[in-house]
PDB file of N, CA and C in Angstrom:
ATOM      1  N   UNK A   1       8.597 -31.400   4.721  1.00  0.00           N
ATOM      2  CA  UNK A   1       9.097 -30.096   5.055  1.00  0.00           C
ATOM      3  C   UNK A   1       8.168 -29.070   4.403  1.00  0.00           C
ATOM      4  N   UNK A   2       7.292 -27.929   5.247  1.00  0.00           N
ATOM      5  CA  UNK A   2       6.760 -27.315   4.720  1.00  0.00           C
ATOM      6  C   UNK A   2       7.696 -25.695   4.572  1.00  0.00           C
ATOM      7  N   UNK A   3       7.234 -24.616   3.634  1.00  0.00           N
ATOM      8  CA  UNK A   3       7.451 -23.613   3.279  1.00  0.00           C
ATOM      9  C   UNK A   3       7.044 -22.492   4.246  1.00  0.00           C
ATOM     10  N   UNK A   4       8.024 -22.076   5.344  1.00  0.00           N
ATOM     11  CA  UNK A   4       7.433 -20.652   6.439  1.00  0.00           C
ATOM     12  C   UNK A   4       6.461 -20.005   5.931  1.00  0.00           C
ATOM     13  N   UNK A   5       6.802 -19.100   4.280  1.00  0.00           N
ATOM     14  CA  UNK A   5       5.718 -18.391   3.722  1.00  0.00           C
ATOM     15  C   UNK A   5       4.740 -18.930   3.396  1.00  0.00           C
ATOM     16  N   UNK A   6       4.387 -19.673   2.303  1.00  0.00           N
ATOM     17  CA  UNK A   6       3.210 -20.048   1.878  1.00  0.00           C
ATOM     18  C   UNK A   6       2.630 -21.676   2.577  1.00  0.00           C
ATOM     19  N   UNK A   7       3.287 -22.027   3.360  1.00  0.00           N
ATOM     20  CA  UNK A   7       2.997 -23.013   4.190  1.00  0.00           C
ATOM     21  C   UNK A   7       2.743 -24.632   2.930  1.00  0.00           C
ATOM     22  N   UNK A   8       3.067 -24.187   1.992  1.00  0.00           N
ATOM     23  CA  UNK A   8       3.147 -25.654   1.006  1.00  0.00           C
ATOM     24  C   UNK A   8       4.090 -26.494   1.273  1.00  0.00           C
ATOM     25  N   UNK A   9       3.757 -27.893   1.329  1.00  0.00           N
ATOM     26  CA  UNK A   9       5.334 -28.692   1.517  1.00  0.00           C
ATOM     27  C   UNK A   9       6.366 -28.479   0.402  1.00  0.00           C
ATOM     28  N   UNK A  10       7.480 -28.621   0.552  1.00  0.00           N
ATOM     29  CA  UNK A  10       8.428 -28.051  -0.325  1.00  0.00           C
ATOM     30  C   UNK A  10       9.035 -29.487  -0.661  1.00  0.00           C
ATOM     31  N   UNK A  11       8.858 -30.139  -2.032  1.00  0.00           N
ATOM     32  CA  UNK A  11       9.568 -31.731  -2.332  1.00  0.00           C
ATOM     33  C   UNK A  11      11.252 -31.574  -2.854  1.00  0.00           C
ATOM     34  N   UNK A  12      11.073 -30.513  -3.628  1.00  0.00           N
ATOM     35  CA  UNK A  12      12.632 -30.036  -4.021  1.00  0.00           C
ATOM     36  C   UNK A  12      13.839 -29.419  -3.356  1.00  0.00           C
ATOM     37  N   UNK A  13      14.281 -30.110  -2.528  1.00  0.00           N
ATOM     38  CA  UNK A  13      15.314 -29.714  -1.409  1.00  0.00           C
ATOM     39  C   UNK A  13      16.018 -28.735  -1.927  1.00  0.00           C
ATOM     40  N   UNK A  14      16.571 -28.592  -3.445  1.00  0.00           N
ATOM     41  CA  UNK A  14      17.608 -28.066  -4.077  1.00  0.00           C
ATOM     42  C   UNK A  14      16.713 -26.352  -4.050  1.00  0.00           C
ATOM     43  N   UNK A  15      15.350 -26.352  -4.156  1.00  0.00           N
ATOM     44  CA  UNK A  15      14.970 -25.304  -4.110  1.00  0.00           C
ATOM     45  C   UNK A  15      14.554 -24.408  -2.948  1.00  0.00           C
ATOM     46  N   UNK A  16      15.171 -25.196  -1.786  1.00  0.00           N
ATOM     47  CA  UNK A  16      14.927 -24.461  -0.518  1.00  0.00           C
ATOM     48  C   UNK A  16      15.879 -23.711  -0.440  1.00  0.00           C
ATOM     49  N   UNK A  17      15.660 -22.440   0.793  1.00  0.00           N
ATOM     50  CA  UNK A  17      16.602 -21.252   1.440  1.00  0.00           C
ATOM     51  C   UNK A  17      16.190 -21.395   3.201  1.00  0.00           C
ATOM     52  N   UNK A  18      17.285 -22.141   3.572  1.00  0.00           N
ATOM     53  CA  UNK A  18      17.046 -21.920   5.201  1.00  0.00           C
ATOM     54  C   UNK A  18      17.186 -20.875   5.696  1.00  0.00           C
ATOM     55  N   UNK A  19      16.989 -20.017   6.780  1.00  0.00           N
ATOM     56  CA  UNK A  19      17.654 -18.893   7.569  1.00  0.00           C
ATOM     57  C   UNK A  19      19.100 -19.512   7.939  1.00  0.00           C
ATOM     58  N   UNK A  20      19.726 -18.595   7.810  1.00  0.00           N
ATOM     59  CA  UNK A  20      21.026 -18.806   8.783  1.00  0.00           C
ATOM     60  C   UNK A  20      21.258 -18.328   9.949  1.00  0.00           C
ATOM     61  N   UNK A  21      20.369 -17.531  10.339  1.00  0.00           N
ATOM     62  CA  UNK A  21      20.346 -17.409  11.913  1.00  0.00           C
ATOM     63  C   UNK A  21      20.023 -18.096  12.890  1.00  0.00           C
ATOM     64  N   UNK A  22      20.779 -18.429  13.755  1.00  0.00           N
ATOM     65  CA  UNK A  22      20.858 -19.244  14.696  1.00  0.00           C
ATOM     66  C   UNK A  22      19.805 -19.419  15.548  1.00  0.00           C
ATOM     67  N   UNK A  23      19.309 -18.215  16.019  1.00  0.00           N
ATOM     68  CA  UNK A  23      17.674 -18.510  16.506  1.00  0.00           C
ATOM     69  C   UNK A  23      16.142 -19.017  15.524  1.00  0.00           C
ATOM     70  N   UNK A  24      16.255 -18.771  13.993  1.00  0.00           N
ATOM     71  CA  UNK A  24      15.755 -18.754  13.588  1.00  0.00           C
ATOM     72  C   UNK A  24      15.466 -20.234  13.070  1.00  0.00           C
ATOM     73  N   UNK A  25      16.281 -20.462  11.881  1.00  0.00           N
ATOM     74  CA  UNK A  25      16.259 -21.528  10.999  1.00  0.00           C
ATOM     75  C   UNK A  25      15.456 -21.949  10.082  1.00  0.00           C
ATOM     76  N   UNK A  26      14.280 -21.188   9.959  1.00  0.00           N
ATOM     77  CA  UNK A  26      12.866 -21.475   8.737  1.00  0.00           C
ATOM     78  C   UNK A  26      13.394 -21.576   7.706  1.00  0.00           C
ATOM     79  N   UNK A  27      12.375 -22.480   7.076  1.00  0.00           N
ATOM     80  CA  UNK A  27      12.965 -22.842   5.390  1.00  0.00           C
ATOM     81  C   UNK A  27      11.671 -22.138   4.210  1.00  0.00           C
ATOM     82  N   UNK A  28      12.299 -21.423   3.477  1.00  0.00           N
ATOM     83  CA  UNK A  28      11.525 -20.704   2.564  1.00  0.00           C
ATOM     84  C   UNK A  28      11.735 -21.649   0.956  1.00  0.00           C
ATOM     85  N   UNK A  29      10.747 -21.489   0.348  1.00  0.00           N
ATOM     86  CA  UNK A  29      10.527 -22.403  -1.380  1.00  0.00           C
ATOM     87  C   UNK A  29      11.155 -21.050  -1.759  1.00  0.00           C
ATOM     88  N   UNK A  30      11.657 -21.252  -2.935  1.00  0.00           N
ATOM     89  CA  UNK A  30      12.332 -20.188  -4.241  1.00  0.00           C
ATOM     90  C   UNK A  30      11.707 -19.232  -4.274  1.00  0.00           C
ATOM     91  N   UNK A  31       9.881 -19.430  -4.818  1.00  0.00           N
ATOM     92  CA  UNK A  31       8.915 -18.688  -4.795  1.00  0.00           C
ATOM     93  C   UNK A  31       8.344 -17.972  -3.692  1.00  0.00           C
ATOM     94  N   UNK A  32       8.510 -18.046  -2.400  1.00  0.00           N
ATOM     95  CA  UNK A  32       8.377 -17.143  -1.538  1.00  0.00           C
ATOM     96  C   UNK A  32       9.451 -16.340  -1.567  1.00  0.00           C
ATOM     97  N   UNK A  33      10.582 -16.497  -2.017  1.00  0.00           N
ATOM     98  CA  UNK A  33      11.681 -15.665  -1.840  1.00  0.00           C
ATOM     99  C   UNK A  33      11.901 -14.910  -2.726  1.00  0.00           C
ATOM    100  N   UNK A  34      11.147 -14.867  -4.025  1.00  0.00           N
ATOM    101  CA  UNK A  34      10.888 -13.975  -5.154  1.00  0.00           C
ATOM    102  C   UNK A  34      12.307 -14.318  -6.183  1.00  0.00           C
ATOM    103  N   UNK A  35      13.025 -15.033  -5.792  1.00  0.00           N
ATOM    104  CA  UNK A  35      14.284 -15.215  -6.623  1.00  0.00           C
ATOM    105  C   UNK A  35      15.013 -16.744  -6.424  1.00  0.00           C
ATOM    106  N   UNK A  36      15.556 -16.966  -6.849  1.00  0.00           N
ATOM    107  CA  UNK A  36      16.589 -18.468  -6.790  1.00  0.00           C
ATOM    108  C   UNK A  36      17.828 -17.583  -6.229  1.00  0.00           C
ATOM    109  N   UNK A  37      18.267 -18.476  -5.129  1.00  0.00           N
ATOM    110  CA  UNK A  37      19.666 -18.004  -4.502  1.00  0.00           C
ATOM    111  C   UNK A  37      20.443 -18.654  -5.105  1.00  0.00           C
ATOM    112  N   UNK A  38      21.954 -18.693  -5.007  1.00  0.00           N
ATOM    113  CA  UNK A  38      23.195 -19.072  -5.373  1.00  0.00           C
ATOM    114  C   UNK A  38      23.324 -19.616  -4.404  1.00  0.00           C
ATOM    115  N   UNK A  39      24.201 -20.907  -4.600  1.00  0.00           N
ATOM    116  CA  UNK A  39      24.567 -21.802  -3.287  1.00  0.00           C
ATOM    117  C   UNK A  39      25.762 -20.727  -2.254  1.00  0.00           C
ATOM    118  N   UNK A  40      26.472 -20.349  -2.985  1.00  0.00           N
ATOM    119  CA  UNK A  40      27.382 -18.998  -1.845  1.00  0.00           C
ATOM    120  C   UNK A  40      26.512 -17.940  -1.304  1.00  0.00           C
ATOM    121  N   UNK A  41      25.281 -17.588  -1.723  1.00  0.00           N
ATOM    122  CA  UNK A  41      24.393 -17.027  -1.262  1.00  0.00           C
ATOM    123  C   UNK A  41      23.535 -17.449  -0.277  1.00  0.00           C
ATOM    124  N   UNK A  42      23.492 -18.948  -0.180  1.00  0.00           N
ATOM    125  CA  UNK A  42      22.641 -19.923   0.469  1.00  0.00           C
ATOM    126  C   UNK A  42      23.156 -19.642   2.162  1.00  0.00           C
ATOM    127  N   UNK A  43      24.790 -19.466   1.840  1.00  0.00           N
ATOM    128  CA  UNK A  43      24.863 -19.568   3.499  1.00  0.00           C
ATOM    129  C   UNK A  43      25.327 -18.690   3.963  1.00  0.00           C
ATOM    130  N   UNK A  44      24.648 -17.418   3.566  1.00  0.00           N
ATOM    131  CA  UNK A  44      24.867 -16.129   4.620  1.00  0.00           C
ATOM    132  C   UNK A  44      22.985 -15.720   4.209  1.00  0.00           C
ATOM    133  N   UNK A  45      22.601 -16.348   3.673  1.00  0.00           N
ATOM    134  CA  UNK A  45      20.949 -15.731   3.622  1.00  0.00           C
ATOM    135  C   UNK A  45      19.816 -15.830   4.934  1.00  0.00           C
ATOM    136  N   UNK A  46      19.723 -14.513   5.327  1.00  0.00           N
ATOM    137  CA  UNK A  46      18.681 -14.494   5.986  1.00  0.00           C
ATOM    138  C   UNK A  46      17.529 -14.256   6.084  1.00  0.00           C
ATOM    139  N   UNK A  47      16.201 -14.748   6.581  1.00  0.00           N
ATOM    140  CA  UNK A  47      14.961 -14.825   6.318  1.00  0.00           C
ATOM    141  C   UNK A  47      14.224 -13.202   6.278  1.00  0.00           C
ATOM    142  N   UNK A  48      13.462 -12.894   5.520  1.00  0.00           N
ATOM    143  CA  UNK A  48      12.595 -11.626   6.015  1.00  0.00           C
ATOM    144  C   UNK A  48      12.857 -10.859   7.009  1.00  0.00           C
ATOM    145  N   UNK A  49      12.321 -11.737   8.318  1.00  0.00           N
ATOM    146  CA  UNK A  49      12.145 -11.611   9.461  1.00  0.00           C
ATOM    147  C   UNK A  49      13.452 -10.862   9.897  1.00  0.00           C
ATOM    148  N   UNK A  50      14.567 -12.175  10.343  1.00  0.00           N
ATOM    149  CA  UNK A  50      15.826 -11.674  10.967  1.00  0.00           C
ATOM    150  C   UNK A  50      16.365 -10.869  10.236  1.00  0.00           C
ATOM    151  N   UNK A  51      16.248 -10.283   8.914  1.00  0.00           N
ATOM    152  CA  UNK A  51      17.113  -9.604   8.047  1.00  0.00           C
ATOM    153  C   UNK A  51      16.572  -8.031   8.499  1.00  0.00           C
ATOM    154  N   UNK A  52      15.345  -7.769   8.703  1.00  0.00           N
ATOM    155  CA  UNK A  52      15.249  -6.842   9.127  1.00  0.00           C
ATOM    156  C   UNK A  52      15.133  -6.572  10.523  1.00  0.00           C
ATOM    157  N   UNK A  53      15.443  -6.993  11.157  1.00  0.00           N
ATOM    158  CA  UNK A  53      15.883  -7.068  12.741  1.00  0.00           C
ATOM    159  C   UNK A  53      17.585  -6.834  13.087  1.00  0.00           C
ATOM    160  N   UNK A  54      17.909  -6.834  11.960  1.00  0.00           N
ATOM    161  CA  UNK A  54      19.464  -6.802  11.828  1.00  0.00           C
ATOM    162  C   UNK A  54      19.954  -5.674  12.298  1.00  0.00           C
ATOM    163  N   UNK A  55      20.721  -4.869  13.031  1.00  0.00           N
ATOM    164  CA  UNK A  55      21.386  -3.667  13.212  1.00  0.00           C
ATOM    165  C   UNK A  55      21.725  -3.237  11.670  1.00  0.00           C
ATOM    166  N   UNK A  56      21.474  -2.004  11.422  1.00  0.00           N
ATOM    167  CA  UNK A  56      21.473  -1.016   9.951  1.00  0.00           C
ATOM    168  C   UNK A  56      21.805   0.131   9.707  1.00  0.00           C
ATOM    169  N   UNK A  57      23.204   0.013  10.752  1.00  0.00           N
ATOM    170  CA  UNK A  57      24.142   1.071  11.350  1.00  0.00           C
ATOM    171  C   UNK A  57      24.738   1.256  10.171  1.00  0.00           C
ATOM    172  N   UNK A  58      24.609   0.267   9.495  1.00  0.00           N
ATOM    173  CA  UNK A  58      25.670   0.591   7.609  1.00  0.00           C
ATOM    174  C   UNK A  58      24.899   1.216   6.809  1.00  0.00           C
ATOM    175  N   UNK A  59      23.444   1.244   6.703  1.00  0.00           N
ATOM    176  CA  UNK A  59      22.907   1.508   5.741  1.00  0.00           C
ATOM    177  C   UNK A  59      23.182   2.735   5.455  1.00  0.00           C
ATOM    178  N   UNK A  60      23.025   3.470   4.389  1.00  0.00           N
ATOM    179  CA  UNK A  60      22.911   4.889   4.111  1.00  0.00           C
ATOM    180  C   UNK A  60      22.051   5.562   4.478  1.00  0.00           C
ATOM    181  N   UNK A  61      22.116   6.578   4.502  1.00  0.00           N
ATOM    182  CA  UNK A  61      21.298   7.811   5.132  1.00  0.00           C
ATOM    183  C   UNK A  61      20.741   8.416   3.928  1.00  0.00           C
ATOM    184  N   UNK A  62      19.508   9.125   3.565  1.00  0.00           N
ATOM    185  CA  UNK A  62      18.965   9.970   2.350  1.00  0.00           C
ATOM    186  C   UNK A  62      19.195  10.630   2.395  1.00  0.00           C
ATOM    187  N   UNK A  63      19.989  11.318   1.724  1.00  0.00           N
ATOM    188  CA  UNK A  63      20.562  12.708   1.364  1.00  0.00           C
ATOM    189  C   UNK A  63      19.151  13.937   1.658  1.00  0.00           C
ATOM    190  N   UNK A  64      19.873  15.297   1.794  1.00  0.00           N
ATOM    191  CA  UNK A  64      18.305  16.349   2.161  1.00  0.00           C
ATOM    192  C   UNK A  64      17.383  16.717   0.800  1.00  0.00           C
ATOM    193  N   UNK A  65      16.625  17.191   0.756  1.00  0.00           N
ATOM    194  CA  UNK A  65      15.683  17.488  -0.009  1.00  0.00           C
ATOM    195  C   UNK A  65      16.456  18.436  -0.808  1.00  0.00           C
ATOM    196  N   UNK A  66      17.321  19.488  -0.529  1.00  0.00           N
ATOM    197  CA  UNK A  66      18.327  20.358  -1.589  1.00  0.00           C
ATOM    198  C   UNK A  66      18.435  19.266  -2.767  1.00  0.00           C
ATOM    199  N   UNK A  67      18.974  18.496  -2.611  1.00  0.00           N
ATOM    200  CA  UNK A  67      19.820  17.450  -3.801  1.00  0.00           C
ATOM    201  C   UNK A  67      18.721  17.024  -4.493  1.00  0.00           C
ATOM    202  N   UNK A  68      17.557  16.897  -4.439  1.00  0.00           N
ATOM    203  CA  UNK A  68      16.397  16.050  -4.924  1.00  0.00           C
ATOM    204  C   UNK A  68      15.940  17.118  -6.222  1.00  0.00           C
ATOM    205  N   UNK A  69      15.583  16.722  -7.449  1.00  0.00           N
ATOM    206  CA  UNK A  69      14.943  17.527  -8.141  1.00  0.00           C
ATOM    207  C   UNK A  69      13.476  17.229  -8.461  1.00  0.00           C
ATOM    208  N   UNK A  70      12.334  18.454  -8.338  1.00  0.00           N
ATOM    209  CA  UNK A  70      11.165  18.150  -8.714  1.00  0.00           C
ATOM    210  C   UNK A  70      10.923  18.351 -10.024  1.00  0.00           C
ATOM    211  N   UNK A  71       9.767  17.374 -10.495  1.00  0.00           N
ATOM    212  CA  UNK A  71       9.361  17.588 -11.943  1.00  0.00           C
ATOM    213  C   UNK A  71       7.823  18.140 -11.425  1.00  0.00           C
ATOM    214  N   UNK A  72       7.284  19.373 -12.463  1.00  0.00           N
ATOM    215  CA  UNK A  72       6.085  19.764 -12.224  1.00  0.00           C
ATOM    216  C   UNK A  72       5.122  18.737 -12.801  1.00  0.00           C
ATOM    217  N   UNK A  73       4.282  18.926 -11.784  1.00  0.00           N
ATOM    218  CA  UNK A  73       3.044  17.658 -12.342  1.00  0.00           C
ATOM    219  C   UNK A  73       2.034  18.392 -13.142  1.00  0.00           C
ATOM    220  N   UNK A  74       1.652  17.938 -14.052  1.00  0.00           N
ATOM    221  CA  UNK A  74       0.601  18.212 -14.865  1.00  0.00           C
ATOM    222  C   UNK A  74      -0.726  18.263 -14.289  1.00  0.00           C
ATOM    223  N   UNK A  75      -1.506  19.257 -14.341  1.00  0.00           N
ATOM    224  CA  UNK A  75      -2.870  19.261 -13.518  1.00  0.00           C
ATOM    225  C   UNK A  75      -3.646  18.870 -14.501  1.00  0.00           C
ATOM    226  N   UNK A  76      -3.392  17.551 -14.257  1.00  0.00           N
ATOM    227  CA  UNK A  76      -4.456  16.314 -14.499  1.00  0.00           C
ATOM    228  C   UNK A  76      -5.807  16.714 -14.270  1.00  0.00           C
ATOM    229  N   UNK A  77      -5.756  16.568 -12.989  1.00  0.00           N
ATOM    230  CA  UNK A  77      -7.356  16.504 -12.123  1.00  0.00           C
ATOM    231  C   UNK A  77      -7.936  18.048 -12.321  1.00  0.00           C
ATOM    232  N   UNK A  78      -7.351  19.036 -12.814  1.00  0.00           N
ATOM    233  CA  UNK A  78      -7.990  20.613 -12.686  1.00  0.00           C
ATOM    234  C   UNK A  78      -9.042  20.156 -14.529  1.00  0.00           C
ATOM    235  N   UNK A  79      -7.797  19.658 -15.435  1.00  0.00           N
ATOM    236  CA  UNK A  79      -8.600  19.258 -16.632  1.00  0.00           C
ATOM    237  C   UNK A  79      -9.446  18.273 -16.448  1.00  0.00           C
ATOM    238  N   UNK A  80      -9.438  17.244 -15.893  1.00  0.00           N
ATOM    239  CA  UNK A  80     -10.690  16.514 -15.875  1.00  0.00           C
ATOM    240  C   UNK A  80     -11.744  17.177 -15.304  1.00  0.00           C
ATOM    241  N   UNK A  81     -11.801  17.733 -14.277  1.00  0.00           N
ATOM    242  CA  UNK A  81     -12.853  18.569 -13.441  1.00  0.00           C
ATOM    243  C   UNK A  81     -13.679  19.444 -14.854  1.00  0.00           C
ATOM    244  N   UNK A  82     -12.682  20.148 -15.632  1.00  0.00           N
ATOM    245  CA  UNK A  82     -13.620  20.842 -16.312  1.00  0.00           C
ATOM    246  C   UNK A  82     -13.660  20.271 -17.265  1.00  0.00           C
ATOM    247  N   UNK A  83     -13.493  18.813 -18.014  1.00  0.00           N
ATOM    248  CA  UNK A  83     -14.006  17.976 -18.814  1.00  0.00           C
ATOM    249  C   UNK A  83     -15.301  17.397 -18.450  1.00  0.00           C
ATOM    250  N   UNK A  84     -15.359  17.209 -16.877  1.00  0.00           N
ATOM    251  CA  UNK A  84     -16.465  16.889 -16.503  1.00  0.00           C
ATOM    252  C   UNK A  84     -17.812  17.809 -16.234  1.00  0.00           C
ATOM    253  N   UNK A  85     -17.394  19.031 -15.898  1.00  0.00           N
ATOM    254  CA  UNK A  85     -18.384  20.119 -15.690  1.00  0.00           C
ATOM    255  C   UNK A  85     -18.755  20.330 -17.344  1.00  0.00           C
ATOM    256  N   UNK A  86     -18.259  20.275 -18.566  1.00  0.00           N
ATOM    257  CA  UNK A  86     -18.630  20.346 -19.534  1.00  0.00           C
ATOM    258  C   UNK A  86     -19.819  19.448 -20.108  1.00  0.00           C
ATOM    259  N   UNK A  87     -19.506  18.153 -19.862  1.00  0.00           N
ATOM    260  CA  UNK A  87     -20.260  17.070 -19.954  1.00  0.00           C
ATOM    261  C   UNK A  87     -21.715  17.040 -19.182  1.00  0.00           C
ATOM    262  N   UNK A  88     -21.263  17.924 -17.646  1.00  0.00           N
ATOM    263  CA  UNK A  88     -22.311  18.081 -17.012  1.00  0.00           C
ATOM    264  C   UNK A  88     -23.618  19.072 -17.462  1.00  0.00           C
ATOM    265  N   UNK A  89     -23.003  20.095 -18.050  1.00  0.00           N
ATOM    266  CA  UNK A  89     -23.695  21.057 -18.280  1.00  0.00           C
ATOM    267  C   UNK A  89     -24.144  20.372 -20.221  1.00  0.00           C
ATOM    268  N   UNK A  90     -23.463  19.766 -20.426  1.00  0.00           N
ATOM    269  CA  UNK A  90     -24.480  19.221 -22.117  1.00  0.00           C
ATOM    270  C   UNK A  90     -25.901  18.614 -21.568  1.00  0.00           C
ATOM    271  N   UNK A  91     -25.559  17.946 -20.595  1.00  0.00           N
ATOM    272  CA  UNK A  91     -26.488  16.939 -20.006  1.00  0.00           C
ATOM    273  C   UNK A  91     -27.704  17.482 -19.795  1.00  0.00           C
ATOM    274  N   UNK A  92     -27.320  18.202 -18.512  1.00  0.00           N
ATOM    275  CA  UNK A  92     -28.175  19.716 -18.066  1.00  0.00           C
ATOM    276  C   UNK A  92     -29.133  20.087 -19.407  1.00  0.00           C
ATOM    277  N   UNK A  93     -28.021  20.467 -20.789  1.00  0.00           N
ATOM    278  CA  UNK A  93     -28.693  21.343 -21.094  1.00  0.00           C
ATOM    279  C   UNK A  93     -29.849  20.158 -22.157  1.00  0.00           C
ATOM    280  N   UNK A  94     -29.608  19.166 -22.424  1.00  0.00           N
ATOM    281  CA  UNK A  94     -30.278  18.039 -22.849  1.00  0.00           C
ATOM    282  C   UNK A  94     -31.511  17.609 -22.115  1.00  0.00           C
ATOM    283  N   UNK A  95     -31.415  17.377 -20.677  1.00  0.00           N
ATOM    284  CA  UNK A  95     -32.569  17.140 -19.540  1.00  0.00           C
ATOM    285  C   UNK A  95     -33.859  18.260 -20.224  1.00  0.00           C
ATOM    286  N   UNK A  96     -33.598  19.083 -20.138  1.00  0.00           N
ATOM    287  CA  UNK A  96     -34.265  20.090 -20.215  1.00  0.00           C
ATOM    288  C   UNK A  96     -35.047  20.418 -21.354  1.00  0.00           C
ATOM    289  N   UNK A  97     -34.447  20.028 -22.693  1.00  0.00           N
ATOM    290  CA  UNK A  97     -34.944  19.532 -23.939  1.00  0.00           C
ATOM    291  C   UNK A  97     -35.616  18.715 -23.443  1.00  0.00           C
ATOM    292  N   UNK A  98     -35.462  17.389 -22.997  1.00  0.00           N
ATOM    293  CA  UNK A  98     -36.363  16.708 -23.048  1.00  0.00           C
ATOM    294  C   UNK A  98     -37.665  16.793 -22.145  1.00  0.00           C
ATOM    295  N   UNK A  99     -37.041  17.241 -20.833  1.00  0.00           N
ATOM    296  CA  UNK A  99     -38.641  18.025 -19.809  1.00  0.00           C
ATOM    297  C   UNK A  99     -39.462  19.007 -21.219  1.00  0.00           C
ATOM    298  N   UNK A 100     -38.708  20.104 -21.543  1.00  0.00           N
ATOM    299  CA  UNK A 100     -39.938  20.822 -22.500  1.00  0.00           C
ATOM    300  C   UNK A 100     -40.152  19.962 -23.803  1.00  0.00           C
ATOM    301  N   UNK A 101     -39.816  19.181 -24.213  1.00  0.00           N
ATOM    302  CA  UNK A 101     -40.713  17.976 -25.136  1.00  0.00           C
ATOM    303  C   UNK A 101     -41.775  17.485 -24.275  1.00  0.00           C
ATOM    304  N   UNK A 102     -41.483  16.789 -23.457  1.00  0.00           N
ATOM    305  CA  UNK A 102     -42.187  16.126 -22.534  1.00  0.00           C
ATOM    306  C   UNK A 102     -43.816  16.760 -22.312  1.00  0.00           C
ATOM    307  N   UNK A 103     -43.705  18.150 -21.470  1.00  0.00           N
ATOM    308  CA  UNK A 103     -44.550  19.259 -21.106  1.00  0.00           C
ATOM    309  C   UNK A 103     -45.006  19.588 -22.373  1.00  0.00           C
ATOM    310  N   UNK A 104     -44.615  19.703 -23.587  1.00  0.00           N
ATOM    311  CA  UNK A 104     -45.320  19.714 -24.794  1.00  0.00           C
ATOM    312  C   UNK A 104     -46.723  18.643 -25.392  1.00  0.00           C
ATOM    313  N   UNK A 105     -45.547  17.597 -25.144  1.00  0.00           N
ATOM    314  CA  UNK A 105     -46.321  16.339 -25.566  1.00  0.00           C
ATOM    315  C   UNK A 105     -47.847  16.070 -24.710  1.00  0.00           C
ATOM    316  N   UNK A 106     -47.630  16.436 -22.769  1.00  0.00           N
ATOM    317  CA  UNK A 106     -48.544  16.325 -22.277  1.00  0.00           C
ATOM    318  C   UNK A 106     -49.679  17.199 -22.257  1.00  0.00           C
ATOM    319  N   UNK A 107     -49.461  18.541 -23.043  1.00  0.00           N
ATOM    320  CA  UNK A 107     -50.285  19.667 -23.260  1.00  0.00           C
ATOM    321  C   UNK A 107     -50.872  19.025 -24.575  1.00  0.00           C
ATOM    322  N   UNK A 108     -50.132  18.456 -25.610  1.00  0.00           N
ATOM    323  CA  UNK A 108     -50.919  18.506 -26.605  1.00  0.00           C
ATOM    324  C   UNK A 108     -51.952  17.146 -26.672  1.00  0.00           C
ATOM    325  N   UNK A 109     -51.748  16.048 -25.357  1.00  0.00           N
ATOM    326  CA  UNK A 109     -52.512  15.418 -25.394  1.00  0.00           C
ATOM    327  C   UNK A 109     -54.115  15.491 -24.232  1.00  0.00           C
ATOM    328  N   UNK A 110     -53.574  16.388 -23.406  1.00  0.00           N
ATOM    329  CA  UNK A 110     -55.001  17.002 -22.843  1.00  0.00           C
ATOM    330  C   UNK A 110     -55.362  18.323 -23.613  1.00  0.00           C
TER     331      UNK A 110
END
């Protein structure tokens, strides 16, 4: 018996999860299923697949954006930008030291 998800044979029967849907029937290992079921869990569990194919006329609805509270984000990226333009301009101003060393060095050897 192999595993729908990861296609490994599965030796531990006790650790399988069949579908219970009637069209379906695939057998999933523990580890594709991210959890160990409960045997009362075993026989209403349905696979990935059919579970989300399911009518979800129950589910809840998300409340509107009124109810939601924002937290202000920290401008991260505005401080790095000018952590980086800082760095840029040491650099800059370093290059340039070293071009007029350079232009020195080659004057004083012709």
């Amino acid at each position: 018996m192999k595993c729908t998800g990861c296609l490994k044979p599965i030796r531990d029967s006790a650790g399988i999860s069949k579908c219970t849907s009637t069209a379906c029937e695939k057998i999933f290992c523990s580890v594709c299923i991210n959890a160990p079921i409960l045997t009362a869990e075993r026989k209403i569990w349905k696979c990935p697949e059919c579970s989300v194919a399911q009518k979800n006329s129950l589910t809840p609805v998300r409340g509107g954006s009124e109810n939601v509270t924002r937290r202000k984000k920290q401008d991260s990226v505005g401080s790095e930008m000018t952590q980086l333009t800082e760095q840029l301009r040491l650099l800059t101003s370093e290059l340039c030291s070293v071009k007029t060393k350079l232009d020195d060095m080659t004057q004083s050897i012709s």
